[in-house]
Protein backbone atom coordinates (compact mmCIF):
# COMPACT_ATOMS: atom_id res chain seq x y z
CA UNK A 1 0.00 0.00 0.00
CA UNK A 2 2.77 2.30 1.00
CA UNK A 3 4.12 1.94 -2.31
CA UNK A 4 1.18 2.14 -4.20
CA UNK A 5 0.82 5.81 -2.28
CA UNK A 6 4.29 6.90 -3.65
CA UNK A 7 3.50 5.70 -6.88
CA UNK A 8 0.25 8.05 -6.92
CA UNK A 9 1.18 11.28 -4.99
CA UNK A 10 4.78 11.34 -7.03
CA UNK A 11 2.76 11.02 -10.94
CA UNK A 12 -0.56 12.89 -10.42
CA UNK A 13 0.27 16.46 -8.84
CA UNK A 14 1.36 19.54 -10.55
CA UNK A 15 1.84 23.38 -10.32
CA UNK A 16 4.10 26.11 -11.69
CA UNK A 17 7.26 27.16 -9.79
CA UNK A 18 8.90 30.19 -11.19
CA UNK A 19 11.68 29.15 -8.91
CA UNK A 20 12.47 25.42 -10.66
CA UNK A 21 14.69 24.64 -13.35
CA UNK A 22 14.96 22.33 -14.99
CA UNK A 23 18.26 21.06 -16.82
CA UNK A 24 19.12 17.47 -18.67
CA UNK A 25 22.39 16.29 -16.77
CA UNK A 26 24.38 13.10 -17.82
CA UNK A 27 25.91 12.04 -14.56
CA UNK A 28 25.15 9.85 -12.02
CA UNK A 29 22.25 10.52 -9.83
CA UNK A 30 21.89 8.63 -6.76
CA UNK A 31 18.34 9.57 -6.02
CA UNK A 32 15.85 9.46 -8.67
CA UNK A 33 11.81 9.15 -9.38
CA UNK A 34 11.32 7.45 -12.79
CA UNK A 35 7.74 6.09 -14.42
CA UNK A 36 5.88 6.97 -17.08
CA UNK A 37 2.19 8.82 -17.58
CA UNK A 38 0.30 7.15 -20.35
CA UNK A 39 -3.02 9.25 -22.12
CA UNK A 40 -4.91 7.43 -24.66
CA UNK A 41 -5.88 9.02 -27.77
CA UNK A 42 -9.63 10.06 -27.33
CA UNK A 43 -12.54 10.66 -30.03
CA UNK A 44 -13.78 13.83 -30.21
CA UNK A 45 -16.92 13.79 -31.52
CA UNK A 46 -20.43 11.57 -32.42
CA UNK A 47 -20.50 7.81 -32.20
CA UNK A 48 -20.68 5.38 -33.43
CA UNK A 49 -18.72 5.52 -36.17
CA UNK A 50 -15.46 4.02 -38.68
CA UNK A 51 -13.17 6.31 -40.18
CA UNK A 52 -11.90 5.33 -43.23
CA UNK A 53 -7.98 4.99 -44.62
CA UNK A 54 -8.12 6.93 -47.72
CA UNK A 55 -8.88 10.40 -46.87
CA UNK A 56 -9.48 9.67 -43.17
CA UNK A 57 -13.11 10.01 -43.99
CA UNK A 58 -15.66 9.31 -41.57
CA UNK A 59 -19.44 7.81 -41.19
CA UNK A 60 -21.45 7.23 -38.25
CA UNK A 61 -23.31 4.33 -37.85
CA UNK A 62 -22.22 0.55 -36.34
CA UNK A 63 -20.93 -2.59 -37.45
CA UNK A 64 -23.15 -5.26 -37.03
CA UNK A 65 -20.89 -7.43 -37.96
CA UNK A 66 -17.04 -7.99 -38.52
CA UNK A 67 -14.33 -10.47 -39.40
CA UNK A 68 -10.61 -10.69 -40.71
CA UNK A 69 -12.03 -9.48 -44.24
CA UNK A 70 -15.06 -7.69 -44.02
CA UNK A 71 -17.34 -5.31 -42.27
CA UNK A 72 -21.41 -5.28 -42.02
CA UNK A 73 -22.26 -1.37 -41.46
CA UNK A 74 -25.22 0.21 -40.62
CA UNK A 75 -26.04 3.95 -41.08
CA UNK A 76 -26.84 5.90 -38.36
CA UNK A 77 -30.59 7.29 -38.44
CA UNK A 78 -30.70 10.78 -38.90
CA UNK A 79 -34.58 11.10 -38.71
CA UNK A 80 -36.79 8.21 -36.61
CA UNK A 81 -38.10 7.54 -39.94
CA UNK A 82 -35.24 6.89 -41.75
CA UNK A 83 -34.54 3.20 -42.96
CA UNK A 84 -31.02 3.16 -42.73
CA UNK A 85 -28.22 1.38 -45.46
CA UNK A 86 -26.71 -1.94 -44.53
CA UNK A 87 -23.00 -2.21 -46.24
CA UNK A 88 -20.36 -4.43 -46.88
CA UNK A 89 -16.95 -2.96 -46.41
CA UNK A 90 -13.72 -4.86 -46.61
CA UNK A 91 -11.69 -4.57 -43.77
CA UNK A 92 -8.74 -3.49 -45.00
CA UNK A 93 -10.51 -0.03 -46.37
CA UNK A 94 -10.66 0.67 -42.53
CA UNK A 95 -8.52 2.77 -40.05
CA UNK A 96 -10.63 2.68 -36.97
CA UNK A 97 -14.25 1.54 -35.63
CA UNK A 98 -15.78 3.05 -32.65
CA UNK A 99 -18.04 1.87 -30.38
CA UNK A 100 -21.26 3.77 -29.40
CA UNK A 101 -19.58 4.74 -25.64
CA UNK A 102 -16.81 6.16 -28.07
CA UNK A 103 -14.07 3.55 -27.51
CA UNK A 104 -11.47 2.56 -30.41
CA UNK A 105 -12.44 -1.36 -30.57
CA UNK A 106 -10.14 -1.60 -34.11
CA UNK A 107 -7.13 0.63 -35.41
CA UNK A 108 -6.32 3.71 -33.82
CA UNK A 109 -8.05 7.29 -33.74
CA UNK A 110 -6.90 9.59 -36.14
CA UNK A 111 -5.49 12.96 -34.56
CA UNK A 112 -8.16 14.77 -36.99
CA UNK A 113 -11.12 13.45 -34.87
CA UNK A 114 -8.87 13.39 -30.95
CA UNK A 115 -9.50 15.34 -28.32
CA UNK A 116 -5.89 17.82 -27.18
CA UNK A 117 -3.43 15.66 -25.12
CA UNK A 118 -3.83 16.51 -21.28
CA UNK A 119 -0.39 17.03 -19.51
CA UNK A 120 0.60 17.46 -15.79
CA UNK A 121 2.44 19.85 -13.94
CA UNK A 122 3.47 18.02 -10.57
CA UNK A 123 3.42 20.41 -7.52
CA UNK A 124 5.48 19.30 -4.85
CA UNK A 125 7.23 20.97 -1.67
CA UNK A 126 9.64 19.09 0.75
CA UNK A 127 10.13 19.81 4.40
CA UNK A 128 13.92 20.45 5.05
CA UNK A 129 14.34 21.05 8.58
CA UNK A 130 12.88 25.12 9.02
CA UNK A 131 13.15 25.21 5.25
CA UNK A 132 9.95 24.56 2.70
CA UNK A 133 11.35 23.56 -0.15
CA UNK A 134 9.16 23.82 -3.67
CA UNK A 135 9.10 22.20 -7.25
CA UNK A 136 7.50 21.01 -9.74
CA UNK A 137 8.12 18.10 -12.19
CA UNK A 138 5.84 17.86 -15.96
CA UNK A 139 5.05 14.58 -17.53
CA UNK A 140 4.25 14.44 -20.91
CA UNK A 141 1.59 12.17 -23.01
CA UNK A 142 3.36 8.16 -23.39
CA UNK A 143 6.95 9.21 -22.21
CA UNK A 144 9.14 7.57 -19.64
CA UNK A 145 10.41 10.09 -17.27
CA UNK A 146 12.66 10.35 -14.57
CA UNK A 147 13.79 13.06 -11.98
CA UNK A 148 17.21 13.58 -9.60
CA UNK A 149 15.61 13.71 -6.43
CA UNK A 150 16.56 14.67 -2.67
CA UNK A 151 15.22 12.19 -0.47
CA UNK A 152 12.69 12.83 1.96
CA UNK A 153 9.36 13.27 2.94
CA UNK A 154 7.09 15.36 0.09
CA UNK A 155 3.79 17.03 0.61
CA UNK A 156 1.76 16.95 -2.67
CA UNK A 157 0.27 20.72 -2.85
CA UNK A 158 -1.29 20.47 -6.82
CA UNK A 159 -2.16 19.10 -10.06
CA UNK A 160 -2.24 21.30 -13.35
CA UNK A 161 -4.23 19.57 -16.19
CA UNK A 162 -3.07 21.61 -19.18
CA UNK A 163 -4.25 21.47 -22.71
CA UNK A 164 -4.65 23.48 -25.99
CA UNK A 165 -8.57 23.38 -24.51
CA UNK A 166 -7.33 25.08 -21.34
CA UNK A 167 -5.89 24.46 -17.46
CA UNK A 168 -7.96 23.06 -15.27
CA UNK A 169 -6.76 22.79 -11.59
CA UNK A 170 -7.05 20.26 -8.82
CA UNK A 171 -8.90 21.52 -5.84
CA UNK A 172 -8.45 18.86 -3.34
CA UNK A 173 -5.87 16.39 -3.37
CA UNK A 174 -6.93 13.18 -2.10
CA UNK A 175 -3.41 11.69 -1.07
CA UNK A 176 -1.00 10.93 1.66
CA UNK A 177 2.51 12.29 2.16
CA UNK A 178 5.07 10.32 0.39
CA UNK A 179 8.71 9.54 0.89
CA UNK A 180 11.85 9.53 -1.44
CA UNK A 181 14.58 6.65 -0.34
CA UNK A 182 17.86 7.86 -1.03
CA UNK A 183 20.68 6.22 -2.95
CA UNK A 184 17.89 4.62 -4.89
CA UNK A 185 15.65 4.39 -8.16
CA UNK A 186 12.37 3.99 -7.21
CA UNK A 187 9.70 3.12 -9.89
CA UNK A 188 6.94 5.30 -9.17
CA UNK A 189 4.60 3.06 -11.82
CA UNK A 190 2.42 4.15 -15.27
CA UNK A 191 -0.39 6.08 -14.20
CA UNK A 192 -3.23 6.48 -16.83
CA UNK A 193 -5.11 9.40 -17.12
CA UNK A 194 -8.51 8.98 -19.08
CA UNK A 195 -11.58 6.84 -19.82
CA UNK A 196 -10.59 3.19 -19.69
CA UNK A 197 -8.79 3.76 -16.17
CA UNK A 198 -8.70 0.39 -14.77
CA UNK A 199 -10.42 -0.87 -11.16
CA UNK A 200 -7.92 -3.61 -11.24
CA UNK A 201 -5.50 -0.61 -10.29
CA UNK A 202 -5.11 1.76 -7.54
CA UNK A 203 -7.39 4.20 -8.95
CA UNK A 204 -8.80 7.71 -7.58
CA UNK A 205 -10.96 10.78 -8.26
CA UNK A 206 -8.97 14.38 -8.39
CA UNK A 207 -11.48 17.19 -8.25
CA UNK A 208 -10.69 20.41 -10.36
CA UNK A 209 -11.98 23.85 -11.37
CA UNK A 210 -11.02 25.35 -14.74
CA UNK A 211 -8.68 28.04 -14.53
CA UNK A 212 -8.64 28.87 -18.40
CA UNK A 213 -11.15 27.50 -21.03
CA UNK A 214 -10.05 28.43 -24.85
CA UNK A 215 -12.66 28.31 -27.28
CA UNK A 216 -12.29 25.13 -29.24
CA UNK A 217 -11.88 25.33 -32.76
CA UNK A 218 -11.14 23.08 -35.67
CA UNK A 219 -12.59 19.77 -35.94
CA UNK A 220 -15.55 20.24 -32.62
CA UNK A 221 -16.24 23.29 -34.26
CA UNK A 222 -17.28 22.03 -37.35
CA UNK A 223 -19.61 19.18 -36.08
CA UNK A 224 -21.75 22.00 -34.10
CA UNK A 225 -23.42 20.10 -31.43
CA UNK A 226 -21.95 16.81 -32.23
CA UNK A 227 -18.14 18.05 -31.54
CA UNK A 228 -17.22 17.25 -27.88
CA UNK A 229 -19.86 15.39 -27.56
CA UNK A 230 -17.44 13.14 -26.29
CA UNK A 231 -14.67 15.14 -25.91
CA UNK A 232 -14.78 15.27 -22.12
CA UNK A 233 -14.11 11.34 -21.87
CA UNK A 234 -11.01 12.21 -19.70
CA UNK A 235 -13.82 13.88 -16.99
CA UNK A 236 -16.35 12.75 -15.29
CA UNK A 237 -18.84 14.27 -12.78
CA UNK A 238 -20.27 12.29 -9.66
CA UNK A 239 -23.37 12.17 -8.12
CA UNK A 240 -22.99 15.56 -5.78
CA UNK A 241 -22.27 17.27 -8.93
CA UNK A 242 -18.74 17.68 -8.58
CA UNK A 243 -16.12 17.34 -11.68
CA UNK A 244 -12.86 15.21 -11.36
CA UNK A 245 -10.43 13.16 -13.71
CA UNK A 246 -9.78 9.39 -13.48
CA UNK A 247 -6.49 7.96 -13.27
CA UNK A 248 -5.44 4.48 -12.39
CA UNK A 249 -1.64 3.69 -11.21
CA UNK A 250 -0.26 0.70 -12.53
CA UNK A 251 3.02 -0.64 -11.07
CA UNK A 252 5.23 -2.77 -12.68
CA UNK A 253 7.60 -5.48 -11.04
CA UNK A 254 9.07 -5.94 -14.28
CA UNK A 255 10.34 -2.21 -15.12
CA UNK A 256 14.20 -1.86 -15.47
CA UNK A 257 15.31 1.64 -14.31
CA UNK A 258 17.20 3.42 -16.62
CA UNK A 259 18.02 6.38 -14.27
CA UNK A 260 21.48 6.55 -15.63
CA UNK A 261 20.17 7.60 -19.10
CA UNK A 262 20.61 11.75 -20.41
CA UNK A 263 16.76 11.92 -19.91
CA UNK A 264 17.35 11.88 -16.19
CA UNK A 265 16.05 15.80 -15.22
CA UNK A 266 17.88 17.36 -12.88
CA UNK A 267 16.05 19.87 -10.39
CA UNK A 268 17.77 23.47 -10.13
CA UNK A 269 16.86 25.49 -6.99
């Protein structure tokens, strides 16, 4: 459990310090945080639907019916009395199918029709004796990372969600202190931020509040109502009305550390 903890508080938590620098340094470090922050590619607009290979051309509708050469489609209705088409594709005319909750069940989702990556500013501040000590770390969408560390105990303050949509920010942070072992790479495990986070994994609820919405543009615009209909996959709203992002933290007994690598980011004071 105590692991599982680290592994959380270290990957989720984020904030700006005008006081942190960050530098690439290729030396040893004898403390370090490594892991990685996976975030899915996620459809942006109306489904069902299959997008098509030549042109990355799109209809909406389902497939009734698939195997390793063909496709049975059906049309979405645009009116209740519409009798929609029933068509044969082959398969190999097809990039991507999506289910009607909006899930890629074949291919992958063209960046045309996903929503903005999401990444995290970690906000972190270390007690040192009488001294507070603050910084912040970013993770990227499906990069390793890794950070040069001082060990210690950390207090998680918050978590930045940034995007070309906007920032959101966390508003409670629903975590325990964690510690840094020194002379040591600790794993602090993939954590996945979006829709298919899995129960099977440690997985929690982060409030937020936006802090900057930009007007979207682009593909949502030009689907009207349709565009973001699903674009919000990465959110989720409980029952007392309150917003939050999923993420589940997977660890890994079988990750090699490669803290010794020039990605290792070294924190300037």
């Amino acid at each position: 459990m105590k692991k599982i903890i680290i592994v959380l508080a270290i990957s989720i938590f984020a904030g700006c310090n005008p006081n942190g620098i960050f530098k690439y340094k290729d030396n040893n470090c004898s403390t370090v945080a490594e892991g990685f922050y996976t975030f899915p590619r996620i459809w942006n607009t109306y489904a069902p639907a299959i997008v098509f290979k030549k042109g990355v051309s799109i209809k909406f509708g389902s497939v009734i019916k698939q195997d390793n050469k063909n496709i049975v489609f059906v049309t979405a209705k645009r009116r209740s009395t519409d009798n929609p088409d029933t068509i044969v594709y082959p398969l190999n005319v097809i990039r991507t199918i999506i289910d009607s909750s909006g899930r890629c069940v074949y291919g992958d989702i063209p960046v045309l029709f996903s929503a903005d990556d999401i990444w995290l500013k970690i906000y972190l501040s270390r007690q040192n004796g009488e001294l507070k000590e603050n910084i912040y770390w970013e993770l990227y969408p499906n990069e390793q990372f890794a950070y040069c560390m001082k060990p210690g105990k950390y207090n998680i303050v918050k978590i930045e969600f940034n995007s070309n949509a906007g920032e959101d920010a966390s508003t409670f942070i629903p975590f325990q202190d964690f510690y840094i072992d020194s002379n040591k790479t600790t794993f602090v495990g993939n954590f996945y931020l979006g829709p298919d986070s899995c129960s099977k994994f440690s997985t929690y609820k982060i409030p937020y509040e936006t802090v900057e919405d930009n007007k979207r543009s682009g593909m949502i615009a030009s689907f009207g109502l349709l565009g973001g209909l699903l674009y919000s996959l990465a959110k989720a709203v409980d029952t007392a009305g309150v917003s939050y992002y999923k993420m589940s933290i997977k660890d890994d007994s079988t990750f090699i550390p490669e803290s010794k690598g020039k990605f290792v980011k070294h924190i300037v004071h």
